[in-house]
C-alpha atoms as a PDB file:
ATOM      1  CA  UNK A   1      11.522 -10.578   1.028  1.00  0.00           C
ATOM      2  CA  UNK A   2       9.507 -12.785  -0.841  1.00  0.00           C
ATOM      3  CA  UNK A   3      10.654 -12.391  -3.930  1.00  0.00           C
ATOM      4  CA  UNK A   4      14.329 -12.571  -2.815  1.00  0.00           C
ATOM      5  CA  UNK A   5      13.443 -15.941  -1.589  1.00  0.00           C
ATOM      6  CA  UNK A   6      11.965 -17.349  -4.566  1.00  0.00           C
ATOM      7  CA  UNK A   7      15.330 -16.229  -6.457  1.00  0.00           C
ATOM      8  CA  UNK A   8      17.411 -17.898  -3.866  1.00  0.00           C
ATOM      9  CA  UNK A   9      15.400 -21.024  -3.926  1.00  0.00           C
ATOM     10  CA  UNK A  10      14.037 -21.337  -7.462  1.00  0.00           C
ATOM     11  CA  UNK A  11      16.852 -19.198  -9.900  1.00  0.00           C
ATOM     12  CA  UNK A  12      15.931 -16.787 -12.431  1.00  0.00           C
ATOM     13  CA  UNK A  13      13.596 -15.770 -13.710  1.00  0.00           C
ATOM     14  CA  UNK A  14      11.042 -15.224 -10.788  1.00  0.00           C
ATOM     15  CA  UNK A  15       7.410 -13.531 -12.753  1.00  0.00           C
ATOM     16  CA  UNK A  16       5.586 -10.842 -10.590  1.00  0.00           C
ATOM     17  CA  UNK A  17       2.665  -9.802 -11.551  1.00  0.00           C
ATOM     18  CA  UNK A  18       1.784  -5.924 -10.821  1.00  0.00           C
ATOM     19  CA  UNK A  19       4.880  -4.346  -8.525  1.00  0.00           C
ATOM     20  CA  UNK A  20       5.583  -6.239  -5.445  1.00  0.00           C
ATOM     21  CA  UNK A  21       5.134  -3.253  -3.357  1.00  0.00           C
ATOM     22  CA  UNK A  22       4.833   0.417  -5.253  1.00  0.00           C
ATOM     23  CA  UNK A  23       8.668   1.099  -4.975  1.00  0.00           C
ATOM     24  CA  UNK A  24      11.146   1.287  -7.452  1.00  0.00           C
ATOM     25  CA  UNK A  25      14.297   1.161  -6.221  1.00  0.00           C
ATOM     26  CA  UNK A  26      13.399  -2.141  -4.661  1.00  0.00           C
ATOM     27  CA  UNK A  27      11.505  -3.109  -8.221  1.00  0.00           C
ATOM     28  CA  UNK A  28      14.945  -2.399  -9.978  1.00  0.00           C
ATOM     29  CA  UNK A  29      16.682  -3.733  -7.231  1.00  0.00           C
ATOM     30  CA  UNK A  30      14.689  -7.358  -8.062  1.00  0.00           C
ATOM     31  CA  UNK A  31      14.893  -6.935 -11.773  1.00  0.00           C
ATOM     32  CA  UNK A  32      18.737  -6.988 -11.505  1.00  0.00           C
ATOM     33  CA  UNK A  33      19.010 -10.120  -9.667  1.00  0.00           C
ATOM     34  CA  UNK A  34      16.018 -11.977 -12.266  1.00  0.00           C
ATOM     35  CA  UNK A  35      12.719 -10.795 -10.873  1.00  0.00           C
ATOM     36  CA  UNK A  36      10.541 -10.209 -14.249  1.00  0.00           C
ATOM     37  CA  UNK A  37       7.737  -7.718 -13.884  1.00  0.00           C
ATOM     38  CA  UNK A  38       4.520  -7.997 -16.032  1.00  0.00           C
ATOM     39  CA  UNK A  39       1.497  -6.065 -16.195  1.00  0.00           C
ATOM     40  CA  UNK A  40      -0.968  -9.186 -16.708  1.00  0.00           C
ATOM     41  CA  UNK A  41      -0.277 -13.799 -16.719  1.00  0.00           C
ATOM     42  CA  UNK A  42      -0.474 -13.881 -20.568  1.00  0.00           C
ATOM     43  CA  UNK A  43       3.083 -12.220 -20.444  1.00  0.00           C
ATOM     44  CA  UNK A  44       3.693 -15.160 -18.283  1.00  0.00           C
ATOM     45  CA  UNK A  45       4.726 -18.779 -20.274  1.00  0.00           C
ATOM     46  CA  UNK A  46       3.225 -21.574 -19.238  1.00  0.00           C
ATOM     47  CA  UNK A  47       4.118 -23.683 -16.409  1.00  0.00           C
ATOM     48  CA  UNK A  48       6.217 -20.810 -14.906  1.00  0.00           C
ATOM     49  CA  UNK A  49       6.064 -19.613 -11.378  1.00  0.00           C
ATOM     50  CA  UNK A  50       4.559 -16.333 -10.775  1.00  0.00           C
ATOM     51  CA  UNK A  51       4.083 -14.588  -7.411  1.00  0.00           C
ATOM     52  CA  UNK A  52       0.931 -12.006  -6.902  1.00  0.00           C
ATOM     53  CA  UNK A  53       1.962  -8.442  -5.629  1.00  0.00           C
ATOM     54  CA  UNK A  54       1.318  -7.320  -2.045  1.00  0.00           C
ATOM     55  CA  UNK A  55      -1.817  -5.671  -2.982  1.00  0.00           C
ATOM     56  CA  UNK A  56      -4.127  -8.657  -3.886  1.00  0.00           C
ATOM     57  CA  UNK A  57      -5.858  -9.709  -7.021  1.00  0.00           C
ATOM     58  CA  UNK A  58      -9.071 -10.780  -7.750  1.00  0.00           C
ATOM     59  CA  UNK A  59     -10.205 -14.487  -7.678  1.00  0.00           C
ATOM     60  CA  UNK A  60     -10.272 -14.293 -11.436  1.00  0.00           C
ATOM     61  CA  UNK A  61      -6.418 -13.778 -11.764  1.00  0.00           C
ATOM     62  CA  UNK A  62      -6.050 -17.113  -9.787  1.00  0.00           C
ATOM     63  CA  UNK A  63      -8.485 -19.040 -12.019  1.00  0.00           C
ATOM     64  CA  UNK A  64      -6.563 -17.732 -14.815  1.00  0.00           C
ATOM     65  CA  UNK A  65      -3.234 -18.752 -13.507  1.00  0.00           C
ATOM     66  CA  UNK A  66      -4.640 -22.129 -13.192  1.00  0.00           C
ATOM     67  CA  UNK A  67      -5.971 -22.271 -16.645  1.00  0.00           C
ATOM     68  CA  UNK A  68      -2.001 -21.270 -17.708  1.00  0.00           C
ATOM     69  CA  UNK A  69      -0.983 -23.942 -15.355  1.00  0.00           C
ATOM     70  CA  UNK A  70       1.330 -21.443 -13.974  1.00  0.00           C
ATOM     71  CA  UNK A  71       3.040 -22.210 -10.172  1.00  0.00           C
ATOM     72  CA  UNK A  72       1.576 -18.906  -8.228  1.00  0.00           C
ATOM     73  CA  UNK A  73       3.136 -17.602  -4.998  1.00  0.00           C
ATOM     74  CA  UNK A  74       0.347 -15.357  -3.258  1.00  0.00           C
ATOM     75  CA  UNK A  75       2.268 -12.187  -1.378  1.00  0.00           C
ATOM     76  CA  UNK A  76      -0.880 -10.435  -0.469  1.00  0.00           C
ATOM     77  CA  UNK A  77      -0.294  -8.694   2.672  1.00  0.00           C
ATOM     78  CA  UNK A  78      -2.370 -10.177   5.363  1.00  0.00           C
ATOM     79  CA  UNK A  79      -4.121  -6.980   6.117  1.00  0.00           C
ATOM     80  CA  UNK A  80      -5.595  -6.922   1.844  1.00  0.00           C
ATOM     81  CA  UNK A  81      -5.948 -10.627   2.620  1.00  0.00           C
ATOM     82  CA  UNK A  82      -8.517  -9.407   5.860  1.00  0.00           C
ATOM     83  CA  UNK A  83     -10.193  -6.935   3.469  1.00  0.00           C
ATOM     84  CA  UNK A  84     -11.071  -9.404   1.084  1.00  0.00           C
ATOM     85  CA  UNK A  85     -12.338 -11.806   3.778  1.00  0.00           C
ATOM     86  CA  UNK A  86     -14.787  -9.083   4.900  1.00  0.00           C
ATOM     87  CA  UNK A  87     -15.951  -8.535   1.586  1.00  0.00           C
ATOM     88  CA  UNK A  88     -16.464 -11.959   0.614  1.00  0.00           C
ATOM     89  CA  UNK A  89     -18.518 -12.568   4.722  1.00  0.00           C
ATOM     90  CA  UNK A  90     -20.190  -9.473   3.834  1.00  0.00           C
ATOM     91  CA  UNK A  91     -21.540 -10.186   0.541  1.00  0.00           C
ATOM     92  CA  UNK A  92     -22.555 -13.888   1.474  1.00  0.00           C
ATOM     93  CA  UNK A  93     -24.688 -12.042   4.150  1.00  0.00           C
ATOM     94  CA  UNK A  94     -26.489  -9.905   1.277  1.00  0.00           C
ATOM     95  CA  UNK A  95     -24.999  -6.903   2.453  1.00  0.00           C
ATOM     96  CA  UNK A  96     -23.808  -4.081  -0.076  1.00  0.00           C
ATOM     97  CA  UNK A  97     -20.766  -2.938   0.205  1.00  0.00           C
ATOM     98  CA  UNK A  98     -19.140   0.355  -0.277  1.00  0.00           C
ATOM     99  CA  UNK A  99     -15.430   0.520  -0.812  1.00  0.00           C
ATOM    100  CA  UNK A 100     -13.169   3.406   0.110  1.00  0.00           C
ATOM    101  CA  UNK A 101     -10.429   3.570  -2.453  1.00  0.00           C
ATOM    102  CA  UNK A 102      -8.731   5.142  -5.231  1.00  0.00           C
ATOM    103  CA  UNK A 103     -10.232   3.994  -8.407  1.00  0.00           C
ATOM    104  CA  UNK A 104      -7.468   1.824 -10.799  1.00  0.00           C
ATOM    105  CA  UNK A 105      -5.283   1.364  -7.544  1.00  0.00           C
ATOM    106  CA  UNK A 106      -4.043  -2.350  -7.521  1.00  0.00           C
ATOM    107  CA  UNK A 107      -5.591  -3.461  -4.475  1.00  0.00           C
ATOM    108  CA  UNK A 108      -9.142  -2.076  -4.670  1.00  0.00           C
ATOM    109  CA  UNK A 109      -9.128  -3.756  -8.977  1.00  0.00           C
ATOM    110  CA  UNK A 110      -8.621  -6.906  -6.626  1.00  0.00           C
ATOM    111  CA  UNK A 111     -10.832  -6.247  -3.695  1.00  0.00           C
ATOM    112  CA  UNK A 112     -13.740  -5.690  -5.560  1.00  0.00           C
ATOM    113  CA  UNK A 113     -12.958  -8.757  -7.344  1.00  0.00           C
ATOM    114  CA  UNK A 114     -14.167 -10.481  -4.658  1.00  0.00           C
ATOM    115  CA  UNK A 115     -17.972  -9.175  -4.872  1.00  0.00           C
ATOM    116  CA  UNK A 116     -18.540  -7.523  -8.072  1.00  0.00           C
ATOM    117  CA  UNK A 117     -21.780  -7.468  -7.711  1.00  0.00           C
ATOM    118  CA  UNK A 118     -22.776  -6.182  -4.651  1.00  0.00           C
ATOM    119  CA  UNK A 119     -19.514  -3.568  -4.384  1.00  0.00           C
ATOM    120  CA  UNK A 120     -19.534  -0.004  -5.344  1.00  0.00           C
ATOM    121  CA  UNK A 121     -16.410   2.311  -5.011  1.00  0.00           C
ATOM    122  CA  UNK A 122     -16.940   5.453  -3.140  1.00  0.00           C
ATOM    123  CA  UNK A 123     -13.081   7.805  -3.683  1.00  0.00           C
ATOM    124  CA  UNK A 124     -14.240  10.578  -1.606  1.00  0.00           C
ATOM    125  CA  UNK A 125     -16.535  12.535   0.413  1.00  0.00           C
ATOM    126  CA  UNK A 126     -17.999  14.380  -2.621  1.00  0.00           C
ATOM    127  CA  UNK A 127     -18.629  10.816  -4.342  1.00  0.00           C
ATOM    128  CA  UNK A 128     -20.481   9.841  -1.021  1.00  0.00           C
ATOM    129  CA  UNK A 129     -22.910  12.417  -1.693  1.00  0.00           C
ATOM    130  CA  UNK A 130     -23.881  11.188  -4.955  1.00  0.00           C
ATOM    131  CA  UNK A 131     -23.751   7.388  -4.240  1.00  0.00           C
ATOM    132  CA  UNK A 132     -27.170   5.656  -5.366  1.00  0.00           C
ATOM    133  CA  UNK A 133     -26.651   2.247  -3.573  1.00  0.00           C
ATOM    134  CA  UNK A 134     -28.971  -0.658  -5.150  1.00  0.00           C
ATOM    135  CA  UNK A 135     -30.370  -0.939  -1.497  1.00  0.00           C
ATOM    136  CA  UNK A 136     -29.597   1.188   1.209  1.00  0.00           C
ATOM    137  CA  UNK A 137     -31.486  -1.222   4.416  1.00  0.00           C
ATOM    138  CA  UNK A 138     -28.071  -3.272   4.316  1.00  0.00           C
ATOM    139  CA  UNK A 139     -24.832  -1.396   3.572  1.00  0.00           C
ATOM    140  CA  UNK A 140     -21.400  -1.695   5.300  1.00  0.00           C
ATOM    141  CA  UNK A 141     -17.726   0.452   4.230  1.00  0.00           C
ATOM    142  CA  UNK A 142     -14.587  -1.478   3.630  1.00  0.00           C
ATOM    143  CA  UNK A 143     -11.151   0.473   2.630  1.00  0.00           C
ATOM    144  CA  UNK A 144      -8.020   0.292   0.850  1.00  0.00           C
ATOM    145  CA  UNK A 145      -5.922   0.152   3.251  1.00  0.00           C
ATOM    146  CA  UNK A 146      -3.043   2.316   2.338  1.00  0.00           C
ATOM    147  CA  UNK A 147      -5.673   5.628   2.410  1.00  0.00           C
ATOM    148  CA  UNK A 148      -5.024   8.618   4.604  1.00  0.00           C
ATOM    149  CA  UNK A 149      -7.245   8.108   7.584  1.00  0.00           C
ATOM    150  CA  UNK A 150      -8.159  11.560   8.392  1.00  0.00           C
ATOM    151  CA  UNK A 151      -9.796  11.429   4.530  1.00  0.00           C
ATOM    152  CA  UNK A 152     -11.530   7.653   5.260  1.00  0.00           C
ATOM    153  CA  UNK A 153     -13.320   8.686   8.237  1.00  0.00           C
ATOM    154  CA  UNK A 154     -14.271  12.377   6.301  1.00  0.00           C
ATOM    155  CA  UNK A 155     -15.455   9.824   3.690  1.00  0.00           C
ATOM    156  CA  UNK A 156     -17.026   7.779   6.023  1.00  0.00           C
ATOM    157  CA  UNK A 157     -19.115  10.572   7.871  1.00  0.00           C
ATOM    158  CA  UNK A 158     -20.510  11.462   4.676  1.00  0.00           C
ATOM    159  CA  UNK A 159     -21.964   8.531   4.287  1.00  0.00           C
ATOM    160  CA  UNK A 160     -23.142   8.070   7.579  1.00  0.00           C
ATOM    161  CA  UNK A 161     -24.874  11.406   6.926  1.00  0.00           C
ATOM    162  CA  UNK A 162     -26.990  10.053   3.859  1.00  0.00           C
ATOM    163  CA  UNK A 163     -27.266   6.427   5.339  1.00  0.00           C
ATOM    164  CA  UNK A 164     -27.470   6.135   8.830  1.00  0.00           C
ATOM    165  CA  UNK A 165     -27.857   2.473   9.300  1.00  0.00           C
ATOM    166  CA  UNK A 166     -24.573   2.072   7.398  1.00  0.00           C
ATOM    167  CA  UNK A 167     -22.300  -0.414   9.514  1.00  0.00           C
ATOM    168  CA  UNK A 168     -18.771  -0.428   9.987  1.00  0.00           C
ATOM    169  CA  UNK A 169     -16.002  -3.313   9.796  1.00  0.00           C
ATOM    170  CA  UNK A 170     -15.187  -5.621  12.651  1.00  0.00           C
ATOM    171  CA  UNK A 171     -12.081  -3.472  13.026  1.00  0.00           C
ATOM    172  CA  UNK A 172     -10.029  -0.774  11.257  1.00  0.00           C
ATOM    173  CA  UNK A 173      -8.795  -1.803   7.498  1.00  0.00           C
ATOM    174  CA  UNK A 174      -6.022   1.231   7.358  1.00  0.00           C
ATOM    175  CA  UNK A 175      -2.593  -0.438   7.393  1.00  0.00           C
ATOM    176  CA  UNK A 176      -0.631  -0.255  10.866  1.00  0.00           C
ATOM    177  CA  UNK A 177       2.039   0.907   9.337  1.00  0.00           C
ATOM    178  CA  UNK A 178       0.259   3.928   7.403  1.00  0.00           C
ATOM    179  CA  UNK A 179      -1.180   4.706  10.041  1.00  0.00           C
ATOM    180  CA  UNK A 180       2.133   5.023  12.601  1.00  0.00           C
ATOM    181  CA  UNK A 181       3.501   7.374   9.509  1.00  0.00           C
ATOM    182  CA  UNK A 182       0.553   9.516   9.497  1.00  0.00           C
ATOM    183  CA  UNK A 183       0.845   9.886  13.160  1.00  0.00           C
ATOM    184  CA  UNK A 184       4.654  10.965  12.991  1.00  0.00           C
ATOM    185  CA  UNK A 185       3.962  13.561  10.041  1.00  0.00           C
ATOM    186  CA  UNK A 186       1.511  14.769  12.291  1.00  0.00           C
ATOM    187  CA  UNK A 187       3.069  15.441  15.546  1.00  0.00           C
ATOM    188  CA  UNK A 188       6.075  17.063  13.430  1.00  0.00           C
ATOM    189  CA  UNK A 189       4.175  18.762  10.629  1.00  0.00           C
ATOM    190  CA  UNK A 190       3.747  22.571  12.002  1.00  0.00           C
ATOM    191  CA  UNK A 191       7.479  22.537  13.286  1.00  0.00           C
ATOM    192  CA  UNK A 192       8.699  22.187  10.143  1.00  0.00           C
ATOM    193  CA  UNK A 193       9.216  24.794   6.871  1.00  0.00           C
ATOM    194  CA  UNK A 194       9.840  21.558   4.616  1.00  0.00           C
ATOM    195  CA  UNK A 195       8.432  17.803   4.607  1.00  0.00           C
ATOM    196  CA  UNK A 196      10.240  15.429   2.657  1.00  0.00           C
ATOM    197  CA  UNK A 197       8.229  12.031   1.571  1.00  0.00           C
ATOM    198  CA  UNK A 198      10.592   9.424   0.392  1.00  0.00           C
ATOM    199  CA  UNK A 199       8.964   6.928  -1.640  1.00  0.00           C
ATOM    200  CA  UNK A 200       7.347   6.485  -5.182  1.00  0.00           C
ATOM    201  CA  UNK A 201       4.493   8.092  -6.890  1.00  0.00           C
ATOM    202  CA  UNK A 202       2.283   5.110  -6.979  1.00  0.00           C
ATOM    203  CA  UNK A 203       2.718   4.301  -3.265  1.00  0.00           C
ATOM    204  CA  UNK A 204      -0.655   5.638  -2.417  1.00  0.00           C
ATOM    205  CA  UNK A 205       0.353   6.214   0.983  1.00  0.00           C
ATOM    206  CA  UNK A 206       3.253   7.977   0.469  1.00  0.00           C
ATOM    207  CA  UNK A 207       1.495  10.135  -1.964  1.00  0.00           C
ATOM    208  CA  UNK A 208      -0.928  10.751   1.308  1.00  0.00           C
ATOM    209  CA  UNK A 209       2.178  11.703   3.547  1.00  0.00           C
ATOM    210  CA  UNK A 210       2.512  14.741   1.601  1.00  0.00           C
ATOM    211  CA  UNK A 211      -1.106  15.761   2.022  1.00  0.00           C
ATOM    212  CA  UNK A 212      -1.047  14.601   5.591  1.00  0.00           C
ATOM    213  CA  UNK A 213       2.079  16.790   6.211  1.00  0.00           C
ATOM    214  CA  UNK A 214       0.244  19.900   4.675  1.00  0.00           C
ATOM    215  CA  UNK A 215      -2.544  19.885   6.006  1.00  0.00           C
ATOM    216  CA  UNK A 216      -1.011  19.104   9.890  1.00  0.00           C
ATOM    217  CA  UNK A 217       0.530  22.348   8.824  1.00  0.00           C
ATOM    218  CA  UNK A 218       3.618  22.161   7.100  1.00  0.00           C
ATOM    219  CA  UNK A 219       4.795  24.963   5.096  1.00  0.00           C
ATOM    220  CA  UNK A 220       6.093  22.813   2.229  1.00  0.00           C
ATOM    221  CA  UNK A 221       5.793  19.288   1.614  1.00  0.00           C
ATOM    222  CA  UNK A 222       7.812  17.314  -1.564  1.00  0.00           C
ATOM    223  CA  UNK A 223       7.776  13.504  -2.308  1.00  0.00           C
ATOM    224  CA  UNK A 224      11.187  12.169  -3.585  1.00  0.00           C
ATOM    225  CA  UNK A 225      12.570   8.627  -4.964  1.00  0.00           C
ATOM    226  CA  UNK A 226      15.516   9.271  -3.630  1.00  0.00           C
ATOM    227  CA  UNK A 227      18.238  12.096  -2.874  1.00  0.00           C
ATOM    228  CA  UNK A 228      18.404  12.931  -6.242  1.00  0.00           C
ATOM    229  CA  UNK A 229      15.523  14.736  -6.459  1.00  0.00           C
ATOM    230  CA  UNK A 230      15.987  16.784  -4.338  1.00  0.00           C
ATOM    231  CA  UNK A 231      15.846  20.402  -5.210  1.00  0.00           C
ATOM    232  CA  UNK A 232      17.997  22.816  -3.078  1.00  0.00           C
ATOM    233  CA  UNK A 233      15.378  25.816  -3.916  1.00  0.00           C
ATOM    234  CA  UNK A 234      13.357  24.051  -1.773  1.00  0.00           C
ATOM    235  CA  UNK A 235      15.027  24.298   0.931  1.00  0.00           C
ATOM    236  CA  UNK A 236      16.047  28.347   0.498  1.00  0.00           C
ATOM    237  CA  UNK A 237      15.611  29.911   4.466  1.00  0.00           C
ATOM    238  CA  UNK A 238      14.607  27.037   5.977  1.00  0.00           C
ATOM    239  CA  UNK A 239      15.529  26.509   9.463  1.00  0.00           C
ATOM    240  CA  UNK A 240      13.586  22.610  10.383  1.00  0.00           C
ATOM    241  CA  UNK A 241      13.122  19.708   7.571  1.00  0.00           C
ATOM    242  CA  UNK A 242      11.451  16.701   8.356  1.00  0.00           C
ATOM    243  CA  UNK A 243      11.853  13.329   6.804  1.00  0.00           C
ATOM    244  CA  UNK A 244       9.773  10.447   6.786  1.00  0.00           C
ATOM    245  CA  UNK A 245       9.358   7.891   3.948  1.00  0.00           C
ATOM    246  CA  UNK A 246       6.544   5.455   2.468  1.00  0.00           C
ATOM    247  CA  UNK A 247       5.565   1.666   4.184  1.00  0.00           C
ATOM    248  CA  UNK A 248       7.623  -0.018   1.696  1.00  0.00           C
ATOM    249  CA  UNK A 249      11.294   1.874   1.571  1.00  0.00           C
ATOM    250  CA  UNK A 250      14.001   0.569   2.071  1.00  0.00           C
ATOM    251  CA  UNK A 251      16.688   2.246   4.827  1.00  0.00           C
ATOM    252  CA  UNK A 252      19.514   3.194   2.432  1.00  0.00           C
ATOM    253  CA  UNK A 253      17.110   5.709   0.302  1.00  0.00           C
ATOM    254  CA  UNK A 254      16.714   7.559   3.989  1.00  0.00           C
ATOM    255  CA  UNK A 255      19.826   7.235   5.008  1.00  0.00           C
ATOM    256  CA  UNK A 256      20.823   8.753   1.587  1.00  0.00           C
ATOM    257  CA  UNK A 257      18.512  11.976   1.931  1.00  0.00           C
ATOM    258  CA  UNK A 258      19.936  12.411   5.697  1.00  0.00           C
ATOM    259  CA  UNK A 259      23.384  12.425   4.102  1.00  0.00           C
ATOM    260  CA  UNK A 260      22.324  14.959   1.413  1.00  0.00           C
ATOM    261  CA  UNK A 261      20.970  17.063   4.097  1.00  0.00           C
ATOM    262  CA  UNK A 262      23.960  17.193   6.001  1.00  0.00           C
ATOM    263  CA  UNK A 263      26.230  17.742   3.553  1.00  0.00           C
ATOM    264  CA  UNK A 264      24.222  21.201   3.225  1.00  0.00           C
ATOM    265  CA  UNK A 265      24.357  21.977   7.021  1.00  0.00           C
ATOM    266  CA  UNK A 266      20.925  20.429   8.389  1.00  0.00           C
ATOM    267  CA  UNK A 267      23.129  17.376  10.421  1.00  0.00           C
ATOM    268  CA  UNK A 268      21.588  18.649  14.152  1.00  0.00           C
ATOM    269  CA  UNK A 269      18.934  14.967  13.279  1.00  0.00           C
ATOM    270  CA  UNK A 270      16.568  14.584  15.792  1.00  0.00           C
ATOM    271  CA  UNK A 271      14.286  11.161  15.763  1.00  0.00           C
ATOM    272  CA  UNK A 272      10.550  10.796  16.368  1.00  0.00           C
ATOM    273  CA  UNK A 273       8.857   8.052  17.931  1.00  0.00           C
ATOM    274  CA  UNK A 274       4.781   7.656  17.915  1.00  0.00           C
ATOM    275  CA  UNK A 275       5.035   4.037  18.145  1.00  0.00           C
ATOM    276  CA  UNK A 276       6.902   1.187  17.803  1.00  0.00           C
ATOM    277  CA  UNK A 277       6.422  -1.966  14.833  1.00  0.00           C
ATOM    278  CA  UNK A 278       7.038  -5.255  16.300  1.00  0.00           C
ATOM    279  CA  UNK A 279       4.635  -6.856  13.944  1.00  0.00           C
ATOM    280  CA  UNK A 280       6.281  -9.781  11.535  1.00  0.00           C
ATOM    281  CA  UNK A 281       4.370 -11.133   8.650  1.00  0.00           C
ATOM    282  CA  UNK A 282       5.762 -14.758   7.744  1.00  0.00           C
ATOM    283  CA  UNK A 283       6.636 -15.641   4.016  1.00  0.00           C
ATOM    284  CA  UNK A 284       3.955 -17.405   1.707  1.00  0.00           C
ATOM    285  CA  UNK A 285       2.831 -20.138   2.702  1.00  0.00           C
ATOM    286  CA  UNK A 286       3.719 -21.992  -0.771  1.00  0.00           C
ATOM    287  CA  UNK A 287       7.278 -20.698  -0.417  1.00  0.00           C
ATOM    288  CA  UNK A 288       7.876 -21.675   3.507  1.00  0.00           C
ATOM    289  CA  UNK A 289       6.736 -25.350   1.984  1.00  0.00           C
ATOM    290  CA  UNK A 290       8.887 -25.421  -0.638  1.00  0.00           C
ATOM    291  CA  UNK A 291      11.733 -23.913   1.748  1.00  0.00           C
ATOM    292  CA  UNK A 292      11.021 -26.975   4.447  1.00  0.00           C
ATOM    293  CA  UNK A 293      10.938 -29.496   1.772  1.00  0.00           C
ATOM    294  CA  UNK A 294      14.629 -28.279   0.656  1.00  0.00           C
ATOM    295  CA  UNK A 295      15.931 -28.274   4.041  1.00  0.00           C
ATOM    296  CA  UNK A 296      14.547 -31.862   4.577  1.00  0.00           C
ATOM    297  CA  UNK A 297      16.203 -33.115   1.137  1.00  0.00           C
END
């Protein structure tokens, strides 16, 4: 959404730094209409406007863009935006923190950004119980919020194990909406022979779907783009297939595997609700300025 409204308002070309959100149909989607992807602001020429991806960057990439004298738009998601509140509280109190993430994921390079110093990564349960902490009297867990939360809180007992006084957020970091599709993989999971994920291989939680779905019991679990990769092998004697998708996919790459489905005789769809999204989350607030000012003109 936000980059569609910088096109509408501003006109090509539109810089985004990183992927807006970790799905490529909608990436291509935006390139088409004048979005420019780059990996990094010195792909960027001065004075242009650049918006920061949904998963946060460090304070570093802002003082950069401000060197470049580039216009930023700042997408972060509200709930990385939280996150890197905490850390910054946290580390002002002369805590250390320990984040729960995926090393080289987008949004922990940028939450640790925040408190390099006092922030050590922590992927797993295994790398729990080899952590060395520079002081263990104050410690507190953050988390990428896009993680399976089944493996956070095994991650998070480990650590509790070794360090007992470790202290927890204010409130959960997982993403709502990861959370509600980790929910509805569960409750359908052992019903069905076949799982399909739709969504891309560097949306970490749809990569966490598929685990979720095996281990809730699934016999088979795939993540796809889109219909066409789907493999019909997969699907040799099965009786029940469940779909689900990724946080950021849009409706028509559903829709589309539905339609494949059906056209090879699973059409008997039956919907699951675990709970129901009512949250909004407004534009940028540097865009919804510049969108006022153009009304008022």
């Amino acid at each position: 959404m936000t980059v569609e409204k910088a096109l509408e308002h501003y006109g090509p070309p539109v810089y985004v730094r990183k992927q807006i959100v970790h799905n490529k149909y909608v990436v291509e989607a935006l390139e088409d209409r004048g979005a420019v992807f780059v990996d990094e602001l010195d792909e960027v020429p001065e004075g242009s406007l650049v918006i920061f991806s949904a998963h946060g960057v460090a304070p570093s990439v802002h003082d950069e863009a401000a060197e470049r004298q580039l216009r930023t738009i700042d997408a972060t998601c509200p709930l990385v935006s939280k996150v890197h509140s905490e850390a910054r509280r946290f580390a002002s109190e002369g805590y250390q923190i320990l984040l729960i993430g995926h090393e080289g994921h987008e949004e922990v390079v940028g939450t640790m950004g925040e408190a390099p110093g006092v922030m050590t990564l922590v992927e797993d349960a295994e790398g729990a119980a080899e952590l060395d902490p520079a002081q263990s009297d104050r410690l507190v867990w953050l988390s990428q919020t896009t993680l399976s939360v089944d493996e956070t809180l095994s991650t998070v007992g480990a650590l509790k194990e070794r360090f007992p006084q470790l202290i927890s957020p204010p409130s959960d970091d997982i993403c709502y909406a990861t959370q509600n599709r980790q929910a509805a993989v569960k409750a359908i999971a052992s019903e069905c022979d076949v799982v399909i994920v739709v969504g891309s291989g560097n949306s970490s939680n749809s990569v966490r779907l598929v685990e979720v779905a095996l281990e809730a019991g699934a016999k088979s679990a795939f993540r796809v783009d889109s219909a066409d990769e789907l493999d019909e092998a997969w699907f040799d004697g099965c009786t029940t297939v469940g779909v689900t998708s990724g946080a950021s996919v849009p409706e028509i790459l559903i829709e589309g595997v539905l339609e494949w489905l059906a056209e090879r005789g699973c059409d008997n769809v039956e919907e699951v609700h675990t709970a129901e999204e009512t949250l909004m989350f407004s534009l940028p607030p540097e865009l919804r300025r510049d969108l006022r000012a153009a009304k008022k003109a």
